[in-house]
Structure formats: C-alpha cells, structure tokens
N, C-alpha and C. Protein backbone atom coordinates (compact mmCIF):
# COMPACT_ATOMS: atom_id res chain seq x y z
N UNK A 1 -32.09 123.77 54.80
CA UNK A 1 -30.70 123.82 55.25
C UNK A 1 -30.38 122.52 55.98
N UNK A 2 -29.16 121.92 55.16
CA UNK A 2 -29.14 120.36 56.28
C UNK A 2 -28.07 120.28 55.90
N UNK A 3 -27.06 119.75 57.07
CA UNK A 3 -25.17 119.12 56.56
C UNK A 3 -25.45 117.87 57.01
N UNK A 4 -24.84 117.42 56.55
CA UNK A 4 -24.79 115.71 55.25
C UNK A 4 -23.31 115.02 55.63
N UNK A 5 -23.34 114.70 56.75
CA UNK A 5 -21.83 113.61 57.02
C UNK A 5 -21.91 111.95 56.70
N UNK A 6 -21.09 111.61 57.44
CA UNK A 6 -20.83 110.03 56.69
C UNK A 6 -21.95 109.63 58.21
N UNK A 7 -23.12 109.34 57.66
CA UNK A 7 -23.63 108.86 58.53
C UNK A 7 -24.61 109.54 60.08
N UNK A 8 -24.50 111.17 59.39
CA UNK A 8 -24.57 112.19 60.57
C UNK A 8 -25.47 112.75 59.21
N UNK A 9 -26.68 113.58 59.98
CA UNK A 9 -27.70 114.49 59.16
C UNK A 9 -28.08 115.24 60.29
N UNK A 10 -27.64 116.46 59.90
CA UNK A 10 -28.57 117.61 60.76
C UNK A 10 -29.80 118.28 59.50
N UNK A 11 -31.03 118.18 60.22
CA UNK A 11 -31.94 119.35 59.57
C UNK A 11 -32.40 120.64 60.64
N UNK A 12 -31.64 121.81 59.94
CA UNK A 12 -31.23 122.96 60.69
C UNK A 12 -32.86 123.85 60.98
N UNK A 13 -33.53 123.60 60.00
CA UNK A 13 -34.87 123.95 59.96
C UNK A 13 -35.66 122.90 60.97
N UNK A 14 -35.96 121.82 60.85
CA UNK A 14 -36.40 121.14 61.83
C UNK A 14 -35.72 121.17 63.28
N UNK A 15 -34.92 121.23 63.40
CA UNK A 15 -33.23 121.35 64.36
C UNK A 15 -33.33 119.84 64.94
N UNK A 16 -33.55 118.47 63.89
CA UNK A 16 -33.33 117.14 63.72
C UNK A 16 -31.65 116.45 63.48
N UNK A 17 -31.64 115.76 64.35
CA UNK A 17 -30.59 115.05 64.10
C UNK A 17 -30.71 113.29 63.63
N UNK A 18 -30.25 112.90 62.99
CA UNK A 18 -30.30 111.80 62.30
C UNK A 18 -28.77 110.78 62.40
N UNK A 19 -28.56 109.70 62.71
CA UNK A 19 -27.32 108.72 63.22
C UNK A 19 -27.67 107.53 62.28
N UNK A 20 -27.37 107.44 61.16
CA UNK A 20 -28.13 106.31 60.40
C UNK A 20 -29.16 106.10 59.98
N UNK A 21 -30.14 107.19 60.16
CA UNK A 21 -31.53 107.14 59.69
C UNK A 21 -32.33 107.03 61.18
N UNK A 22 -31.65 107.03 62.13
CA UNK A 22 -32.19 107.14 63.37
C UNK A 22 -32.40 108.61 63.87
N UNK A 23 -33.62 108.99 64.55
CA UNK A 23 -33.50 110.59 65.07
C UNK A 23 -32.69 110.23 66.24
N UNK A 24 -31.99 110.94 66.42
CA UNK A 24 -31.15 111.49 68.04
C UNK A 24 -31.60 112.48 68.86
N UNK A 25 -32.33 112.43 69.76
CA UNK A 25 -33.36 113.51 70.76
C UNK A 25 -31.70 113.77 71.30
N UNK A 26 -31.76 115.39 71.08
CA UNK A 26 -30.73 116.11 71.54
C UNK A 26 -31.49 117.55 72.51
N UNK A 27 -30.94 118.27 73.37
CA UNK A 27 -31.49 119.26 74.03
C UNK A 27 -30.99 120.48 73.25
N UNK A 28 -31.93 121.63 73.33
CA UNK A 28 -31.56 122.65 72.26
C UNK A 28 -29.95 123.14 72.63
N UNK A 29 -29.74 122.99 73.67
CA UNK A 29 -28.11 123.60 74.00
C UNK A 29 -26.97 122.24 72.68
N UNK A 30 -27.60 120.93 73.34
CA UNK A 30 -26.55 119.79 72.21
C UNK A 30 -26.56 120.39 71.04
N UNK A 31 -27.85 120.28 70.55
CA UNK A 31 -28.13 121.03 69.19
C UNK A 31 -27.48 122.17 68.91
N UNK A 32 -27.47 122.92 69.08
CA UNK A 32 -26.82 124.14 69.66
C UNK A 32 -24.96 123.92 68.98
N UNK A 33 -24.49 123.32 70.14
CA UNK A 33 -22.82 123.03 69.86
C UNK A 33 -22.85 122.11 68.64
N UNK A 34 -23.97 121.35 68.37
CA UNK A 34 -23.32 120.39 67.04
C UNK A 34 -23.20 121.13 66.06
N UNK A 35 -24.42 121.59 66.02
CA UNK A 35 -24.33 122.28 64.21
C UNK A 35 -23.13 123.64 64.40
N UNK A 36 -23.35 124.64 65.76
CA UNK A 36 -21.50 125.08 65.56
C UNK A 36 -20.95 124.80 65.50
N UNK A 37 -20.19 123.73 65.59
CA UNK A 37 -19.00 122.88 65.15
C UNK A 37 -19.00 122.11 63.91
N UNK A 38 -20.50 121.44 63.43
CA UNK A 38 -20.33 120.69 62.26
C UNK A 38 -20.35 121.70 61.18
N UNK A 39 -21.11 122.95 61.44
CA UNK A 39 -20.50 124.40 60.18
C UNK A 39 -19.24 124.42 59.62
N UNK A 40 -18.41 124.38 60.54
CA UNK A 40 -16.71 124.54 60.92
C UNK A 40 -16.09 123.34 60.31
N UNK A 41 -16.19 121.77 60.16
CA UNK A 41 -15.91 120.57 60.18
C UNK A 41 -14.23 121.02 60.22
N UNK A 42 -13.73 120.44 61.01
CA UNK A 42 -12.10 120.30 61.06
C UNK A 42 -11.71 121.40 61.99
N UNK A 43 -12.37 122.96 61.92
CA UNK A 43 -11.58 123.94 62.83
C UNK A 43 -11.73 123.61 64.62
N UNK A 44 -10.61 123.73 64.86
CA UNK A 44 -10.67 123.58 66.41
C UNK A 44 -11.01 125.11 67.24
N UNK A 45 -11.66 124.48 68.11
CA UNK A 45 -12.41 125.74 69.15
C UNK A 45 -12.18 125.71 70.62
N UNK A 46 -11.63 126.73 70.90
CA UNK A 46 -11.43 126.49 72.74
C UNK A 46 -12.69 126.16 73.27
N UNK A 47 -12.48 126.10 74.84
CA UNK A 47 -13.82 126.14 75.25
C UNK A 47 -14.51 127.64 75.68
N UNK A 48 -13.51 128.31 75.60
CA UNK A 48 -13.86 129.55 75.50
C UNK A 48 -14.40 130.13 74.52
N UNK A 49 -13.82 130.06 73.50
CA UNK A 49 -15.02 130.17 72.15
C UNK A 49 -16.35 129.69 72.15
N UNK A 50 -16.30 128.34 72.41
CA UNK A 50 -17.87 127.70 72.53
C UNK A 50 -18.74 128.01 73.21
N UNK A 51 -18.27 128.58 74.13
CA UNK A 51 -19.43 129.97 75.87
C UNK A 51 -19.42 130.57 74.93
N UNK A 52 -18.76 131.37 74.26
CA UNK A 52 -18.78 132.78 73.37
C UNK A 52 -20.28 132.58 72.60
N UNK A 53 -20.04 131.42 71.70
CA UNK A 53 -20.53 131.60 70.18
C UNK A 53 -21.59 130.71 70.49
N UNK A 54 -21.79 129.17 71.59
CA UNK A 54 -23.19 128.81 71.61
C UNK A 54 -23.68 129.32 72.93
N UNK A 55 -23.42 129.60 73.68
CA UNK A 55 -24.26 129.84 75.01
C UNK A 55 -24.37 131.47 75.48
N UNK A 56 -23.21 132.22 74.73
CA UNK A 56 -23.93 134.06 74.42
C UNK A 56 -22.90 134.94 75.24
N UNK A 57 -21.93 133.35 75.91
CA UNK A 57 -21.37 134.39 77.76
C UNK A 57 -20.13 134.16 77.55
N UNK A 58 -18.96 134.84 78.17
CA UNK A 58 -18.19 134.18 78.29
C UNK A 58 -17.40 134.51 80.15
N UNK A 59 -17.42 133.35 80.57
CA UNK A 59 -17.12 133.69 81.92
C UNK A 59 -15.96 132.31 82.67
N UNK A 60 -14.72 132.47 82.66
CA UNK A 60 -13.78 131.65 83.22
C UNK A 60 -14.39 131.35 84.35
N UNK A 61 -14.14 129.44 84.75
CA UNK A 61 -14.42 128.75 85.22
C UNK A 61 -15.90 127.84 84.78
N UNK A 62 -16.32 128.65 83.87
CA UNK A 62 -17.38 127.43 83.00
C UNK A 62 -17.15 126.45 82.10
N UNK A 63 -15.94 126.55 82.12
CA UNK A 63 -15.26 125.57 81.05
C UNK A 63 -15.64 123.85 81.10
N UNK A 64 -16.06 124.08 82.73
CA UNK A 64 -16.43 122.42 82.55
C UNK A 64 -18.08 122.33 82.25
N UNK A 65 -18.71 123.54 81.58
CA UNK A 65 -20.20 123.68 81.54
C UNK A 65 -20.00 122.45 79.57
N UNK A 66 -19.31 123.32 79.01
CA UNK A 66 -18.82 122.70 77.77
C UNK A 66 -18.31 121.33 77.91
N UNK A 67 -17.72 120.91 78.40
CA UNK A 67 -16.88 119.76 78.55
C UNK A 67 -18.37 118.43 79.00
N UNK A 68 -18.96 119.15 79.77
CA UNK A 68 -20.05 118.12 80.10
C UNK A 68 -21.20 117.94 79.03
N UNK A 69 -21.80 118.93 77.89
CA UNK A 69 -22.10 118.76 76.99
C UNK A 69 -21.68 118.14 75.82
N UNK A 70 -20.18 118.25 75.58
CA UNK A 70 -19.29 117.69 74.57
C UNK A 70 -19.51 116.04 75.01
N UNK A 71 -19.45 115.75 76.39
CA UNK A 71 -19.70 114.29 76.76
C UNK A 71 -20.68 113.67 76.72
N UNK A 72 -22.07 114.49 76.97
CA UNK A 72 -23.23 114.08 76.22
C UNK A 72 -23.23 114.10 75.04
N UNK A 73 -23.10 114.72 74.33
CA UNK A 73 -23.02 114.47 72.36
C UNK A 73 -22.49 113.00 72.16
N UNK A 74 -21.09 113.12 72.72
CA UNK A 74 -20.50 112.03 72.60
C UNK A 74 -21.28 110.55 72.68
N UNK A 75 -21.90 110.97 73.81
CA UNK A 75 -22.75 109.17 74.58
C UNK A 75 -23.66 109.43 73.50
N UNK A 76 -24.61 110.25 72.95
CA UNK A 76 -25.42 109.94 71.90
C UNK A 76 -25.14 109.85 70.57
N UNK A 77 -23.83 110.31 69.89
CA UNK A 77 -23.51 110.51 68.67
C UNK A 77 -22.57 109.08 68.42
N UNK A 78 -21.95 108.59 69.39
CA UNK A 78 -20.56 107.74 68.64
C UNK A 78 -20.55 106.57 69.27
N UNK A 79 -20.08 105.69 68.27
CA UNK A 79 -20.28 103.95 68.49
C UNK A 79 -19.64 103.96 70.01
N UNK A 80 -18.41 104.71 69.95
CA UNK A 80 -17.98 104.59 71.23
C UNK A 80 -16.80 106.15 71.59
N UNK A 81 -17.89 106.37 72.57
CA UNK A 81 -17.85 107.56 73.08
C UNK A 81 -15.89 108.21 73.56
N UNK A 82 -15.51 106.52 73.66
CA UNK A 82 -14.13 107.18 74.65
C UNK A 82 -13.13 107.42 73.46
N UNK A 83 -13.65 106.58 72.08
CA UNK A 83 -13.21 106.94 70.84
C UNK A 83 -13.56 107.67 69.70
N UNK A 84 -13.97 108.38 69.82
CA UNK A 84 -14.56 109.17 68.87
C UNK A 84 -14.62 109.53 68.00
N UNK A 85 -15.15 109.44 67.13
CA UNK A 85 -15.10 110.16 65.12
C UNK A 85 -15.58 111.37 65.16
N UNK A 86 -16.66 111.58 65.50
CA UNK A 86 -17.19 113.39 64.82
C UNK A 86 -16.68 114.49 66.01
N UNK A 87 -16.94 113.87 67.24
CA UNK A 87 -16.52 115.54 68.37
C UNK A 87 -15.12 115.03 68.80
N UNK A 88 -13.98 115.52 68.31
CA UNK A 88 -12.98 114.89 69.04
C UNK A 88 -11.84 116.29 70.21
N UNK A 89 -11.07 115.87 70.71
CA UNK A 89 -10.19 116.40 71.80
C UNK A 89 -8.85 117.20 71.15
N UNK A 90 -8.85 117.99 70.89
CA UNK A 90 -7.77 119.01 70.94
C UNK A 90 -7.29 119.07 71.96
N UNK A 91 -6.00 118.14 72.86
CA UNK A 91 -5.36 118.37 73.92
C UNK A 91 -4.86 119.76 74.07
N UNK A 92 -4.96 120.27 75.17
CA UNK A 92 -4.77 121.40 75.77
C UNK A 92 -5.06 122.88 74.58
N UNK A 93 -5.67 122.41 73.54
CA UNK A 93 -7.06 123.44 72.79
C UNK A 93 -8.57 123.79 73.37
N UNK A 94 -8.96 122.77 72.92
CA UNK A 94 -10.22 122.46 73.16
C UNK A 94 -11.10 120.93 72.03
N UNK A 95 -11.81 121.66 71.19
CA UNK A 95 -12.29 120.26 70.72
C UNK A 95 -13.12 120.81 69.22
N UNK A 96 -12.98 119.69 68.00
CA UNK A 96 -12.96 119.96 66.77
C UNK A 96 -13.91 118.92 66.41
N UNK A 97 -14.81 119.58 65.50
CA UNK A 97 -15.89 118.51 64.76
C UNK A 97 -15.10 118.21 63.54
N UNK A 98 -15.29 116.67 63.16
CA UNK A 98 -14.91 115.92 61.87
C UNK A 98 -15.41 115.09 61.48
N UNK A 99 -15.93 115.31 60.32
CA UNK A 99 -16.60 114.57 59.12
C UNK A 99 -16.95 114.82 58.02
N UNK A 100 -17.10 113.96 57.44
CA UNK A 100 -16.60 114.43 55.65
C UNK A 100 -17.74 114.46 54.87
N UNK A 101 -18.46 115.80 54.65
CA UNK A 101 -19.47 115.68 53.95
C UNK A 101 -19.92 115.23 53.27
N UNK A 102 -21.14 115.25 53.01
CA UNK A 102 -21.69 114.01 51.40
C UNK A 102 -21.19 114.62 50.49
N UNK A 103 -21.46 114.37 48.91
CA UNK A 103 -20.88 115.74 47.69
C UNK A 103 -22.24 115.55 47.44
N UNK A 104 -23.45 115.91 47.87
CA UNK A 104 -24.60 115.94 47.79
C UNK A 104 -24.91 117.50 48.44
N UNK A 105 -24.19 117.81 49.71
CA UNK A 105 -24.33 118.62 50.73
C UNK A 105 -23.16 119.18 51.20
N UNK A 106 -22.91 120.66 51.17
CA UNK A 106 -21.40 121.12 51.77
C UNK A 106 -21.91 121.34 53.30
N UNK A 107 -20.58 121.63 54.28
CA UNK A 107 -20.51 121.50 55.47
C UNK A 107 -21.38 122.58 55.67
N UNK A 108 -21.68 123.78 55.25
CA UNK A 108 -22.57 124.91 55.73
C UNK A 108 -23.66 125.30 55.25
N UNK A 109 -24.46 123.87 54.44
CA UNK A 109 -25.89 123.64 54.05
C UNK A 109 -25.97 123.38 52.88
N UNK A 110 -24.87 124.33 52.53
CA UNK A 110 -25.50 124.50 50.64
C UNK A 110 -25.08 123.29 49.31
N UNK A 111 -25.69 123.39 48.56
CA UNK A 111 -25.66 122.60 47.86
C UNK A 111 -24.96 122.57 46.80
C-alpha cells in the first residue's frame, strides 16, 4: 500500500515517508495526519475532525494540539513552509492535503 504524489511517497506498510527519494523521519502522530489527509487529497477537514479521526478524542480547546503538528509536517515536508503545496490552510475551516497523484498509484493505494 503506498500513495504516489508529485514528489511525496508514503509506504503505509513500512509507515515511510519519502520527499524526493529522501526518507523524512516523521513521529507516528505526523505519520498519522499525513496519510489521513493524503487518502482524502483535496477534501478539507476541521480541526475537529482531525482529534476525531487521527488522535481517537475529540475535546474543544485542543485545536491548537493539530495546528502545531500541521506546522511540523510543514517544516519537514515543503520547500517553504509559510508557502505551502501539500498541507495547506482552509481559512476559518481547517486544512486540506493536495497533490496530484502519480497514474502509477491512486490517492488511496491502489493501483
């Protein structure tokens, strides 16, 4: 199982991330929110959803628990973090993964 972006490789079995052929040491929580969001590519997710669906809870006022992970991805995933290509900002949503799969690999593994 692996999704295949322009330049982005997750292997879901290894739980490896790849930036050009480079591994990206991510913590199982990063790991965690990427591949939920890179499943999705394009749908936007509150941050309430994202407590929901990667971390198991959902409890108002953790919202900045997400927001500080989304900013780590960021510093490790993108040429430049304050601009971003794959995790980007849904003003007053939350925040949407984008990137355009290989035609080698669809967004939710399969081939």
């Amino acid at each position: 199982d692996q999704l295949v972006f322009d330049g982005l490789s997750i292997d879901v079995a290894k739980r490896q991330v790849l930036l050009n052929s480079e591994e990206i040491e991510l913590t199982s929580t990063e790991f965690d929110l990427l591949l939920y969001m890179a499943r999705q590519p394009s749908l936007v997710f509150s941050r309430t959803q994202l407590l929901d669906n990667v971390w198991g809870y959902q409890h108002s006022g953790y919202e900045h628990t997400v927001n500080s992970h989304i900013n780590r991805l960021r510093n490790k995933l993108e040429k430049d973090p304050a601009k971003p290509q794959y995790i980007l900002t849904v003003w007053g949503v939350g925040y949407k993964f984008e990137g355009h799969a290989n035609s080698d690999k669809t967004p939710n593994g399969k081939s």
